[in-house]
Protein backbone atom coordinates (compact mmCIF):
# COMPACT_ATOMS: atom_id res chain seq x y z
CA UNK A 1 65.38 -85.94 -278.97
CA UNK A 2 64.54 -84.07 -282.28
CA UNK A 3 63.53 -86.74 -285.16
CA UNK A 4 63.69 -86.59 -289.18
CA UNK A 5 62.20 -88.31 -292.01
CA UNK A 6 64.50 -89.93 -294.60
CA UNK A 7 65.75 -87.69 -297.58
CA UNK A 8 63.11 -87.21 -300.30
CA UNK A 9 64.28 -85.77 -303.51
CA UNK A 10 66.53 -82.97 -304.00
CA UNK A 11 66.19 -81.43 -300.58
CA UNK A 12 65.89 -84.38 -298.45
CA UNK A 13 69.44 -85.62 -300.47
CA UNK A 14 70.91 -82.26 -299.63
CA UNK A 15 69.84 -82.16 -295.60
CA UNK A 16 71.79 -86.17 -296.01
CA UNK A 17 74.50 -84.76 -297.09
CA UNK A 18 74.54 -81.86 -294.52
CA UNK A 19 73.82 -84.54 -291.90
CA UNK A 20 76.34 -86.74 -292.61
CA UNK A 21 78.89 -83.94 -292.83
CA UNK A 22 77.71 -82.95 -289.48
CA UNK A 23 78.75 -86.24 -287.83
CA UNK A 24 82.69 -85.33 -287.63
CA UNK A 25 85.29 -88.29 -287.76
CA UNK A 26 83.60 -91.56 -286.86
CA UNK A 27 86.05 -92.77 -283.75
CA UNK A 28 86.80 -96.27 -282.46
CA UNK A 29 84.79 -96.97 -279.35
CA UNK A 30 86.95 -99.84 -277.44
CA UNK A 31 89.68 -101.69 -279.27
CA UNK A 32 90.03 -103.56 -282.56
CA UNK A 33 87.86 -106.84 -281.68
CA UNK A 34 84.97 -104.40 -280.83
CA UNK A 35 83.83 -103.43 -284.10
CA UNK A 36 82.51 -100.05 -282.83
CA UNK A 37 82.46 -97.07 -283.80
CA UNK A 38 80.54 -93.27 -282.52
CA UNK A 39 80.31 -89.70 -284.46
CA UNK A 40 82.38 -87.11 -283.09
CA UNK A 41 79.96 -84.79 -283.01
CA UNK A 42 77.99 -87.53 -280.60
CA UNK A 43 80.70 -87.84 -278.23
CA UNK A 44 81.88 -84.16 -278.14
CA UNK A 45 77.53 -83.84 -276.94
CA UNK A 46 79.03 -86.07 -274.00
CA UNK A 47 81.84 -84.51 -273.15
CA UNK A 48 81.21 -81.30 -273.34
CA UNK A 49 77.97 -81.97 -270.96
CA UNK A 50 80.16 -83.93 -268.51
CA UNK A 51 82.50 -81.01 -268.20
CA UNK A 52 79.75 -77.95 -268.21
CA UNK A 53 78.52 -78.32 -264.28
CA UNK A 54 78.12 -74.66 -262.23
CA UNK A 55 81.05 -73.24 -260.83
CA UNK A 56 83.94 -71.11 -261.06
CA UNK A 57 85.87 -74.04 -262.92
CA UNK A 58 87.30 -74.20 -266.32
CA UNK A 59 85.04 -73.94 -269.52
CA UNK A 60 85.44 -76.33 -272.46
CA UNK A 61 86.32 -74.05 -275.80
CA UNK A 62 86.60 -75.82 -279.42
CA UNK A 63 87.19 -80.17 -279.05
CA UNK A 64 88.54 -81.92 -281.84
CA UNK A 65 89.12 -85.97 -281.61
CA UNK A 66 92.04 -87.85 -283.72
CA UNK A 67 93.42 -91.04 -283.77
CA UNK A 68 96.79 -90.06 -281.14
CA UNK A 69 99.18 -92.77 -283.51
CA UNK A 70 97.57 -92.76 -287.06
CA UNK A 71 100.63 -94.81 -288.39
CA UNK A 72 100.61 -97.29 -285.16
CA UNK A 73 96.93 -97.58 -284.97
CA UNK A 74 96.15 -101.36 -285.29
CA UNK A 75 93.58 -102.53 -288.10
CA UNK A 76 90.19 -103.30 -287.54
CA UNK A 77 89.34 -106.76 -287.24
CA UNK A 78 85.84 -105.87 -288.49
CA UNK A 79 85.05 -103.78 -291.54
CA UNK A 80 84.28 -100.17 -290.16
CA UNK A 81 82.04 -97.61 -291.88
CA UNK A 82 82.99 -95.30 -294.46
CA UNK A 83 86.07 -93.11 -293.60
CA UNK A 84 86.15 -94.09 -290.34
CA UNK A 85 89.35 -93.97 -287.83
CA UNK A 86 91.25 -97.27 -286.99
CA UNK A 87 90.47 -98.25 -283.70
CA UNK A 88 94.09 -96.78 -282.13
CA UNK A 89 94.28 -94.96 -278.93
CA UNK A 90 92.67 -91.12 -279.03
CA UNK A 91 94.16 -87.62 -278.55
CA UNK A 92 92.05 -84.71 -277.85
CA UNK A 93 92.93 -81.49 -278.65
CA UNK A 94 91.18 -78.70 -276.76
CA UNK A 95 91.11 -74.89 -276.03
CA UNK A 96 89.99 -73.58 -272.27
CA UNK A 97 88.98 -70.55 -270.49
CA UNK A 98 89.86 -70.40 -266.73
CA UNK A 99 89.25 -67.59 -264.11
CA UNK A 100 92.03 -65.38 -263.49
CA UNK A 101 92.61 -65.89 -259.93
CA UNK A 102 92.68 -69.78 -260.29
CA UNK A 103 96.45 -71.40 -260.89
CA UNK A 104 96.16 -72.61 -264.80
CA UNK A 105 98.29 -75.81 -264.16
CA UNK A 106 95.22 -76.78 -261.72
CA UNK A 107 92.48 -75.93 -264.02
CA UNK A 108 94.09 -77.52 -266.79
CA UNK A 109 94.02 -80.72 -264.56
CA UNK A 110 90.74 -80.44 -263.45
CA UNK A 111 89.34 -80.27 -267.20
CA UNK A 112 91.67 -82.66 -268.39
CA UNK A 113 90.81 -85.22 -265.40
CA UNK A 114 87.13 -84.95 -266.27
CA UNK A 115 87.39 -85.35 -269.88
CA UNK A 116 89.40 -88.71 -269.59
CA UNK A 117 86.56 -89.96 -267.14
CA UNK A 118 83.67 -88.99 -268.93
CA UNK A 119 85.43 -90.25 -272.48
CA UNK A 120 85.72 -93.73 -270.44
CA UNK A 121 82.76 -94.40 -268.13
CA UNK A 122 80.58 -92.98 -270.55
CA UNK A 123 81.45 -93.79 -274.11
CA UNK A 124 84.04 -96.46 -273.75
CA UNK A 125 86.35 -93.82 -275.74
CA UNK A 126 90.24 -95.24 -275.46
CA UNK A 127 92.28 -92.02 -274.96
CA UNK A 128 96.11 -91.87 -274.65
CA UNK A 129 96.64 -87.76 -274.96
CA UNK A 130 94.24 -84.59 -274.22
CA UNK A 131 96.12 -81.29 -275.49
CA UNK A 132 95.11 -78.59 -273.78
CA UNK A 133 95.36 -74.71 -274.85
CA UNK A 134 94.30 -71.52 -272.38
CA UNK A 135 92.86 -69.30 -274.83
CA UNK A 136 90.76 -66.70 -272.22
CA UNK A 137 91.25 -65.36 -268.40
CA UNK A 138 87.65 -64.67 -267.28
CA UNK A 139 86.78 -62.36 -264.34
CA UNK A 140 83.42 -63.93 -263.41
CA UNK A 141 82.12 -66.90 -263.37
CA UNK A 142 80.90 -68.06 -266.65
CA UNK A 143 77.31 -67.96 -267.88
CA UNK A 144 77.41 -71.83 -269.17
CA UNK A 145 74.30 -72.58 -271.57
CA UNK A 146 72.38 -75.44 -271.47
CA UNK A 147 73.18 -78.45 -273.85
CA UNK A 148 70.98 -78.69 -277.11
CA UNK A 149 68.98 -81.94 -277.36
CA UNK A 150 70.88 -84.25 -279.21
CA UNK A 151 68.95 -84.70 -282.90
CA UNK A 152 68.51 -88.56 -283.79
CA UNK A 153 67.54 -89.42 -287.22
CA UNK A 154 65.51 -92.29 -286.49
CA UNK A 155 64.11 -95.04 -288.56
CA UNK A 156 61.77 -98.17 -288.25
CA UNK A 157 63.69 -101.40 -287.17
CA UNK A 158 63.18 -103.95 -289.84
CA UNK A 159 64.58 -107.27 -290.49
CA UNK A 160 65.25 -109.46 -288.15
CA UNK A 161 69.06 -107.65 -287.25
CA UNK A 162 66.90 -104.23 -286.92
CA UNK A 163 64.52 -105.89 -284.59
CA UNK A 164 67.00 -107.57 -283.06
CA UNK A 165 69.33 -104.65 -282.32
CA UNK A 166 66.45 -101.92 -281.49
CA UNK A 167 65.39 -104.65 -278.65
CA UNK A 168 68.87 -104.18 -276.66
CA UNK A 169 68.64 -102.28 -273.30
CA UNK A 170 70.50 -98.77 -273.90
CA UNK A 171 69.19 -98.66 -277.64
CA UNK A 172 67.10 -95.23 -278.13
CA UNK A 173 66.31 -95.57 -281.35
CA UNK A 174 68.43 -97.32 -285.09
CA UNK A 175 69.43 -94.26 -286.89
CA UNK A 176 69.68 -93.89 -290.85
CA UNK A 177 72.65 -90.91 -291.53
CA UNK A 178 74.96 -93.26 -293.69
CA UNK A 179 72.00 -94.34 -295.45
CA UNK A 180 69.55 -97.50 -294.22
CA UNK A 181 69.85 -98.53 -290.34
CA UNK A 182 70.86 -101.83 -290.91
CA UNK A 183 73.48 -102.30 -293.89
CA UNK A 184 73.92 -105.81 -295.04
CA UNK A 185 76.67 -107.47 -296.98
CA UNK A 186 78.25 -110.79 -297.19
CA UNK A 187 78.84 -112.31 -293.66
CA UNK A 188 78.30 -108.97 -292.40
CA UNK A 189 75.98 -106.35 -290.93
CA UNK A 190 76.31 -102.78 -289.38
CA UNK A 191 73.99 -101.48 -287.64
CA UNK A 192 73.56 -97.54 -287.32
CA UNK A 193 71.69 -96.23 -283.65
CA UNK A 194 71.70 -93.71 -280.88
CA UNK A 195 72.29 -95.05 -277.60
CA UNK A 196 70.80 -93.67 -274.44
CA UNK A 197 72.54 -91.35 -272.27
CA UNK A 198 72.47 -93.10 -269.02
CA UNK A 199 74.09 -96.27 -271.02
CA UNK A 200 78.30 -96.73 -271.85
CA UNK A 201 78.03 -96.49 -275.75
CA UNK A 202 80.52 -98.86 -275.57
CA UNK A 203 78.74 -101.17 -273.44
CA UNK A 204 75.63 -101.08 -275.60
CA UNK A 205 77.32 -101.37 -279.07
CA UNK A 206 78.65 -104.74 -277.38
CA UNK A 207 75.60 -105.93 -276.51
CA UNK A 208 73.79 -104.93 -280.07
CA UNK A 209 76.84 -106.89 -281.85
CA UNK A 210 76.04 -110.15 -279.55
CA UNK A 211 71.85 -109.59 -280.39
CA UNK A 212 72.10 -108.95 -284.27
CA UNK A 213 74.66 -111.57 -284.71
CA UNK A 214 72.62 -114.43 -282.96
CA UNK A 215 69.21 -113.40 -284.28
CA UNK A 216 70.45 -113.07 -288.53
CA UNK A 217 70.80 -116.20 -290.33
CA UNK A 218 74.24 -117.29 -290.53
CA UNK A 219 75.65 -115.09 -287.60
CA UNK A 220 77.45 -112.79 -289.48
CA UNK A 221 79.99 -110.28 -288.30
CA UNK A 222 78.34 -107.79 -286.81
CA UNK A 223 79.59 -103.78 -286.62
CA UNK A 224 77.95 -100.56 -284.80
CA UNK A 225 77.82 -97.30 -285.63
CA UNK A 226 76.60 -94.34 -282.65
CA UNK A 227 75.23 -91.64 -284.38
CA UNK A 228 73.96 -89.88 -280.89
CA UNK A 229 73.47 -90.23 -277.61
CA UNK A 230 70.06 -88.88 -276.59
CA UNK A 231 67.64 -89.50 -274.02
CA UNK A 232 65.00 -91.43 -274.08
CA UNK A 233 61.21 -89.80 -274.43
C-alpha cells in the first residue's frame, strides 16, 4: 500500500486531477438499496489478480466495465458520487491470449468462469454479460508479472462518521480522491475508503453504511465509495 498527502497548490491540484482520472467509471457494488459504489480501476486490481495464477491457462488482455442495460438500469435509491453508474447489472468486455494447442471455446470458459466468481465473492460486483475477444495464440506459457501494490490515498478519520467508518472490520484505510473522506450534506454522508483484500467490498461497504449511519447525529443516509482494495500493513 503506497500512501499520498492531500493536493497542495498547483501540483498537488494537478496529481488530484490525475488521480481522480485514474479511478475509471465508479460501478455499483450490489443493487440499488446498497448505496455502494467501487473505482474501476480498484476492481479491475481484483480481477485481474484473481485470474493471473501460473499455468498454461488464458491471460487477461485490456478489461473495461459498463453498466450491461444503461437505459434499464434502475435508479439509485441513494445519491451516488459524481458521474457514477446506476446500480444496473454489469457487462465486461475483455480481450484474451490463449495457448495454441488449447481449444479457445474452453479457455474462453475458463477465463470467463473465473471472472464472474472473483467479480462476486470478492467485490460483490452484479454481472449479467462478460464479452470476450481472442486477440493472441501464444506458444509458451506466459511470463505473468506480479500485481503492483494497489496505491491508497489515505487520510485521517475525523468526525464522528470518519471514526465511525475507519473502525469497521475490512476498512484499510478512508481515502480522499473525490476530495475530503467523509462528504456531508443534508441527511446524508458518503464516505470514501479502501477496503482490505481478504474482505467482499461489498460486504464491508454494508457494514460502514450501518456504522456511520448509527454513530452521526440524525442517522442520515449513508453512501460508500471503494477507491482500492489493498492490503493491510
Amino acid at each position: 500500500m503506497t500512501t499520498a498527502d492531500g493536493p497542495r497548490g498547483a501540483d498537488g491540484w494537478k496529481a488530484a486531477v490525475r488521480q481522480r482520472l485514474g479511478l475509471g467509471r465508479l460501478l455499483p457494488l450490489g443493487g440499488p438499496a446498497d448505496g455502494a459504489w467501487i473505482s474501476e480501476r480498484a476492481a479491475v486490481a481484483v480481477l485481474r489478480g484473481a485470474v493471473s495464477g501460473p499455468g498454461p491457462g488464458p491471460v487477461l488482455g485490456r478489461l473495461r466495465i459498463s453498466v450491461a442495460d444503461p437505459d434499464g438500469a434502475p435508479a439509485p435509491e441513494l445519491e451516488p458520487p459524481p458521474s457514477a453508474l446506476p446500480p444496473g447489472p454489469l457487462r465486461m468486455e475483455a480481450t484474451m491470449s490463449a495457448m495454441s494447442g488449447l481449444p479457445l471455446p474452453v479457455a474462453a470458459a475458463e477465463l470467463r468462469s473465473a471472472l464472474l466468481a472473483a467479480a462476486g465473492q470478492r467485490l460483490g460486483l452484479v454481472v449479467a454479460e462478460v464479452d470476450l475477444r481472442v486477440t493472441e495464440l501464444l506458444d509458451t506459457s506466459p511470463v505473468r508479472p506480479t500485481p503492483e501494490p494497489a496505491e491508497v490515498r489515505e487520510a485521517r478519520p475525523e468526525g464522528a462518521a470518519g471514526v465511525a467508518a475507519a473502525g469497521v472490520p475490512g476498512v484499510v484505510a478512508l481515502t480522499r480522491v473525490l476530495g475530503n473522506a467523509v462528504h456531508t450534506g443534508p441527511g446524508r454522508v458518503r464516505v470514501e475508503l479502501a477496503t482490505e483484500s481478504g474482505h467482499r467490498a461489498l460486504d464491508v461497504a454494508r457494514a460502514v453504511r450501518g456504522a456511520v449511519a448509527a454513530a452521526v447525529e440524525g442517522h442520515p443516509s449513508v453512501t460508500v465509495l471503494v477507491t482500492a482494495v489493498a492490503e493491510r500493513n
